[in-house]
Protein backbone atom coordinates (compact mmCIF):
# COMPACT_ATOMS: atom_id res chain seq x y z
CA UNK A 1 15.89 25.91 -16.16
CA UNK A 2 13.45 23.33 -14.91
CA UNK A 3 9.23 22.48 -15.87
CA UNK A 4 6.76 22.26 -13.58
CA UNK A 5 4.88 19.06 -14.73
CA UNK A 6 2.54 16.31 -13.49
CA UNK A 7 3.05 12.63 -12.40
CA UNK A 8 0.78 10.10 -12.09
CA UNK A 9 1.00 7.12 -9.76
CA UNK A 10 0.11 3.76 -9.82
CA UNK A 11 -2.79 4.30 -7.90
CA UNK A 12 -4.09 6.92 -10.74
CA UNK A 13 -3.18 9.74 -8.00
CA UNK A 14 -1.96 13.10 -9.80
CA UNK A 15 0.41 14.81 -7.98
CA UNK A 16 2.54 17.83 -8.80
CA UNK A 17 6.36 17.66 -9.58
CA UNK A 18 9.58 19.82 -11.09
CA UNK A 19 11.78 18.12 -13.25
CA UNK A 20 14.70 19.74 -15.23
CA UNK A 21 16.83 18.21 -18.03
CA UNK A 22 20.41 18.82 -18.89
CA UNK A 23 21.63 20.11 -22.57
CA UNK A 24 22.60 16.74 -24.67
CA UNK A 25 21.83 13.56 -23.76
CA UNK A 26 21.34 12.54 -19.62
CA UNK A 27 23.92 10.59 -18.07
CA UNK A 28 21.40 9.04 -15.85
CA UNK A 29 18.17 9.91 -14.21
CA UNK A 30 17.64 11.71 -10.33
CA UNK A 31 14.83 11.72 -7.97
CA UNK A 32 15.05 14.50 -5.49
CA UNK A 33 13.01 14.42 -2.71
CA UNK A 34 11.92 17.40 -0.49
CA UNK A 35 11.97 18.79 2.88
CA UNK A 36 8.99 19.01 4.76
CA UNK A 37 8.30 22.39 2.91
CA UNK A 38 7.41 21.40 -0.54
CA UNK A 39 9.45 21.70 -3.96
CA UNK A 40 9.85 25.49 -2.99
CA UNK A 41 12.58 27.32 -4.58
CA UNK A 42 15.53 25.75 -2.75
CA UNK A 43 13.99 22.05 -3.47
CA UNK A 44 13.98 23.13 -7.37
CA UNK A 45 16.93 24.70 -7.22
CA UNK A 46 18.89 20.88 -6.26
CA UNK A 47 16.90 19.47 -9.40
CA UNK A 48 18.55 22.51 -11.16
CA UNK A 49 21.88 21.49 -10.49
CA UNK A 50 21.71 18.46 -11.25
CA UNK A 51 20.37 18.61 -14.27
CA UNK A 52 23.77 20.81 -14.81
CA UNK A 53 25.66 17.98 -13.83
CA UNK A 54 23.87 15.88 -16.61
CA UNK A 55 20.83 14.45 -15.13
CA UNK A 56 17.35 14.08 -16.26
CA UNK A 57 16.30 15.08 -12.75
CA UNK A 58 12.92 15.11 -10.99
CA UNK A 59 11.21 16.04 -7.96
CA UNK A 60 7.69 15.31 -6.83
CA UNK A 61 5.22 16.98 -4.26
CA UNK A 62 4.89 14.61 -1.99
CA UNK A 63 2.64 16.33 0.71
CA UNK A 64 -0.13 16.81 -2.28
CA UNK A 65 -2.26 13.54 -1.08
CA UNK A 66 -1.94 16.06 2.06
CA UNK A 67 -2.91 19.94 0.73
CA UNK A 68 -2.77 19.93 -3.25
CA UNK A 69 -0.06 22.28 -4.65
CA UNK A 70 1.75 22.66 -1.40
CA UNK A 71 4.82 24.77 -1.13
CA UNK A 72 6.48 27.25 1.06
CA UNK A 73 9.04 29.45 1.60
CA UNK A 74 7.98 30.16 5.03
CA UNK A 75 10.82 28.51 7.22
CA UNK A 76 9.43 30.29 10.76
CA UNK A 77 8.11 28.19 13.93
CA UNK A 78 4.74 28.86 12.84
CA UNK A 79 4.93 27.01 9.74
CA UNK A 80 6.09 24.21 11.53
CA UNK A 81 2.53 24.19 13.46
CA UNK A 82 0.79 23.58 9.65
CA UNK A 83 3.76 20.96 8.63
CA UNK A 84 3.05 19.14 12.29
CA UNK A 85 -0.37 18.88 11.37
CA UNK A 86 0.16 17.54 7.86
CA UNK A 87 2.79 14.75 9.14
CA UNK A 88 0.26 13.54 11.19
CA UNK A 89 -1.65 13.01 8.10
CA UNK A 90 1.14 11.63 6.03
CA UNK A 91 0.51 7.76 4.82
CA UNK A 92 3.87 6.00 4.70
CA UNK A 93 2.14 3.52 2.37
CA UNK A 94 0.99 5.80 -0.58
CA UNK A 95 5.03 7.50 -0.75
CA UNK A 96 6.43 4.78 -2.17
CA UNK A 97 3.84 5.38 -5.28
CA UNK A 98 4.51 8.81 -5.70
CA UNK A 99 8.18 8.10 -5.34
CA UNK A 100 7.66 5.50 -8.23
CA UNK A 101 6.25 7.76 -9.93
CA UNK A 102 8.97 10.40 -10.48
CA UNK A 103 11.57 7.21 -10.90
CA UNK A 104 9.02 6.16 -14.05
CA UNK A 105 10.08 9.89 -15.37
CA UNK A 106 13.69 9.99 -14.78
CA UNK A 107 13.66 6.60 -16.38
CA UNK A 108 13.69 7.68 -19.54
CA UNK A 109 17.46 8.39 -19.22
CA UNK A 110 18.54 4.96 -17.70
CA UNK A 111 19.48 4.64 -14.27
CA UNK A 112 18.29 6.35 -11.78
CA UNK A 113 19.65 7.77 -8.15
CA UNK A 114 17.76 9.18 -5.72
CA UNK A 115 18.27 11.59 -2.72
CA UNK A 116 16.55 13.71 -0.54
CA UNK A 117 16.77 16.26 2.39
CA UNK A 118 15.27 16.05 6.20
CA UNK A 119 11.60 14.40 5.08
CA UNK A 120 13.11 13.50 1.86
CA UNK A 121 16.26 11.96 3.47
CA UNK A 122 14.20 9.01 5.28
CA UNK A 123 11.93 8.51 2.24
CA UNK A 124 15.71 8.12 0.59
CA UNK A 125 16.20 5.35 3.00
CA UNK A 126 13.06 3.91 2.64
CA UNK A 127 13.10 4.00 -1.29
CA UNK A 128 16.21 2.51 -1.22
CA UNK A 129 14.58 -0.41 0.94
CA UNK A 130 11.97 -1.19 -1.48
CA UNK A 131 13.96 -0.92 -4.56
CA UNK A 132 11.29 1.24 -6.37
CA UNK A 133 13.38 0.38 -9.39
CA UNK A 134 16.11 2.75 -8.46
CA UNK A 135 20.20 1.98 -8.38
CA UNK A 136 21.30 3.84 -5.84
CA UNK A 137 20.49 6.47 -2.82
CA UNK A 138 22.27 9.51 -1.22
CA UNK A 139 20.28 10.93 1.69
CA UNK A 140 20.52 13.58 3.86
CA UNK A 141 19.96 14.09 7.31
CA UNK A 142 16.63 11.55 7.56
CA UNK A 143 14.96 11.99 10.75
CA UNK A 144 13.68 9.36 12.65
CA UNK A 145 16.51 6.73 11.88
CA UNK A 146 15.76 4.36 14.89
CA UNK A 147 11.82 3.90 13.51
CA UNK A 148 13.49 2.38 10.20
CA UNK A 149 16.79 1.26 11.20
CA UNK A 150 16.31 -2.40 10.29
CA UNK A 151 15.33 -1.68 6.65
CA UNK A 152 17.79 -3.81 4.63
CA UNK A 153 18.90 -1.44 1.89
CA UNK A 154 18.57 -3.23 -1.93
CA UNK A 155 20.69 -0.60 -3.56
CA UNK A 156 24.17 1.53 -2.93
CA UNK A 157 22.97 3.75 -0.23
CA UNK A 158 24.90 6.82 1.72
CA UNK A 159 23.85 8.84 3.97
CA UNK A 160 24.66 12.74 5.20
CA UNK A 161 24.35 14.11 8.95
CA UNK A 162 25.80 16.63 10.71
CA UNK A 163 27.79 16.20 13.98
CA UNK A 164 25.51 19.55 15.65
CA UNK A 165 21.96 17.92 14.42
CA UNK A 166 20.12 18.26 18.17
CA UNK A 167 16.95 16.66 16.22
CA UNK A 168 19.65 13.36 15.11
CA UNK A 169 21.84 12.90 18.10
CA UNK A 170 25.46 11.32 16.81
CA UNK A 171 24.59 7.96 19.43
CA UNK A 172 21.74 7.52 16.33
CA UNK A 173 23.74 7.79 13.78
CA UNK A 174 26.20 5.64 15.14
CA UNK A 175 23.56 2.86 15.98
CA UNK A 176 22.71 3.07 11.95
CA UNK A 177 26.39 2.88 10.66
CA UNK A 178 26.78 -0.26 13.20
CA UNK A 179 23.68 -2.21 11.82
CA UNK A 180 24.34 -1.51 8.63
CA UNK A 181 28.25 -1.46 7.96
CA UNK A 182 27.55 -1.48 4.19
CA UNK A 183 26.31 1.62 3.96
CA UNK A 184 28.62 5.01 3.49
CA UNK A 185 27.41 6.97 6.57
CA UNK A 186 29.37 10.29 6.84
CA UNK A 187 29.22 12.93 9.30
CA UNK A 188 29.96 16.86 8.68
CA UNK A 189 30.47 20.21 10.92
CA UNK A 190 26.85 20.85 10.46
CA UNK A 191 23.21 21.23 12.38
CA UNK A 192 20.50 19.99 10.78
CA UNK A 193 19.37 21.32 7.53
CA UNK A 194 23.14 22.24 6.76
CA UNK A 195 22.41 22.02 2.77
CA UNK A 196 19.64 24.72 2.65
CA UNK A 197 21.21 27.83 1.44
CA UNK A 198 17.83 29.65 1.86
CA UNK A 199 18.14 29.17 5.56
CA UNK A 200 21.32 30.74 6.74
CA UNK A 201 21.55 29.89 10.25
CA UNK A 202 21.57 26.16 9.35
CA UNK A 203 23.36 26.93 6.08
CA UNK A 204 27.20 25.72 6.58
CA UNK A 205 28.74 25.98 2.25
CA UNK A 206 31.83 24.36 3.25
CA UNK A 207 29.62 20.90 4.62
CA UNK A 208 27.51 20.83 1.80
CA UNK A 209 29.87 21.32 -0.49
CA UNK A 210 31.65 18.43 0.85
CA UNK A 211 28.45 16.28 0.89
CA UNK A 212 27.27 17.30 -2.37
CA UNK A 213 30.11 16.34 -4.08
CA UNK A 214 30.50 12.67 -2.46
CA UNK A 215 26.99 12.71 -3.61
CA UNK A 216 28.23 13.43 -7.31
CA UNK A 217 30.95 10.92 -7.10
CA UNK A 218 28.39 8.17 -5.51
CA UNK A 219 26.35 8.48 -8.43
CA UNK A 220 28.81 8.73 -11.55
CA UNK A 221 29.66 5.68 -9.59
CA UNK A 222 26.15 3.88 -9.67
CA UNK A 223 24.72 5.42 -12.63
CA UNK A 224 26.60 6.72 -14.99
């Protein structure tokens, strides 16, 4: 459904991204962010549906500052010896460009959301605390909350965790909904990851479901 295409940041950095386009006119535009494994096949497939739900939608490689053209569909414990490597390497202060980036893209069909899952959910959060020129965020499951917890969000913002996440204890969660009582936090039957169908013993349909579609909602609601 989708195009494998190219976006250039501010910086005149060329990265790698997928973006897919519903039939007709867009409602609005989506940035989807990735998990620490690339825009694989599950990643695309989120920019899939939502260009079926009528959004110019786009998601860019954010680890190719990192290893150019990285993806992988390799979700064992030794691919999480490369991705530990890579993180260490990660510069906080070149996402937000990338990010920008794929927002310029989207753009083209007016507002634009963004969301994002494990990695991508706390570069949701972040996003949303920049602005980047989005109008609203929907993450999921962003590790790490405590390191970014007094980020003021400058858009609608929600965020997805599951109840089971032994990487996101619930006392974390509850410390974010606390400082920031503005923002939709909600809580499924889930572990961590419970939105990747290609990884079935994290995989819970009923959760996602659930979140996916207050995702929907949030963004008819913010966008269009």
């Amino acid at each position: 459904m989708g195009e494998r295409i190219k976006l250039t940041a501010s910086d005149g950095f060329v990265l790698n991204g997928y973006r897919a386009a519903p039939e007709g006119k867009p409602r609005a535009g989506v940035v989807v962010i990735q998990e620490v494994w690339g825009v694989n096949s599950w990643v695309r497939s989120v920019v899939d549906r939502y260009a079926r739900h009528g959004y110019l939608a786009v998601a860019p490689a954010m680890f190719d500052r990192l290893d150019m053209g990285y993806e992988s569909e390799n979700y064992g414990p030794d691919q999480f010896v490369i991705i530990g490597e890579m993180m260490k390497r990660f510069d906080n202060a070149t996402a937000p460009l990338d990010v920008a980036a794929a927002v310029a893209v989207a753009a083209v069909a007016g507002k634009v959301g963004i969301t994002g899952f494990c990695f991508g959910g706390r570069v949701s959060w972040q996003a949303a605390g920049l602005g980047l020129g989005l109008s609203a965020a929907s993450g999921y499951y962003g590790g790490g909350i405590l390191g970014y917890i007094d980020l003021e969000p400058k858009i609608p913002t929600e965020m997805h965790y599951g109840d089971k996440d032994t990487g996101i204890p619930l006392e974390q969660v509850e410390a974010l909904k606390a400082r920031h009582p503005g923002v939709g936090i909600h809580v499924y039957d889930g572990v961590h990851g419970f939105c990747n169908s290609d990884r079935p013993q994290n995989f819970n349909e009923a959760a996602c479901r659930k979140a996916s579609a207050r995702s929907l909602e949030f963004f008819h609601k913010h966008l269009g």
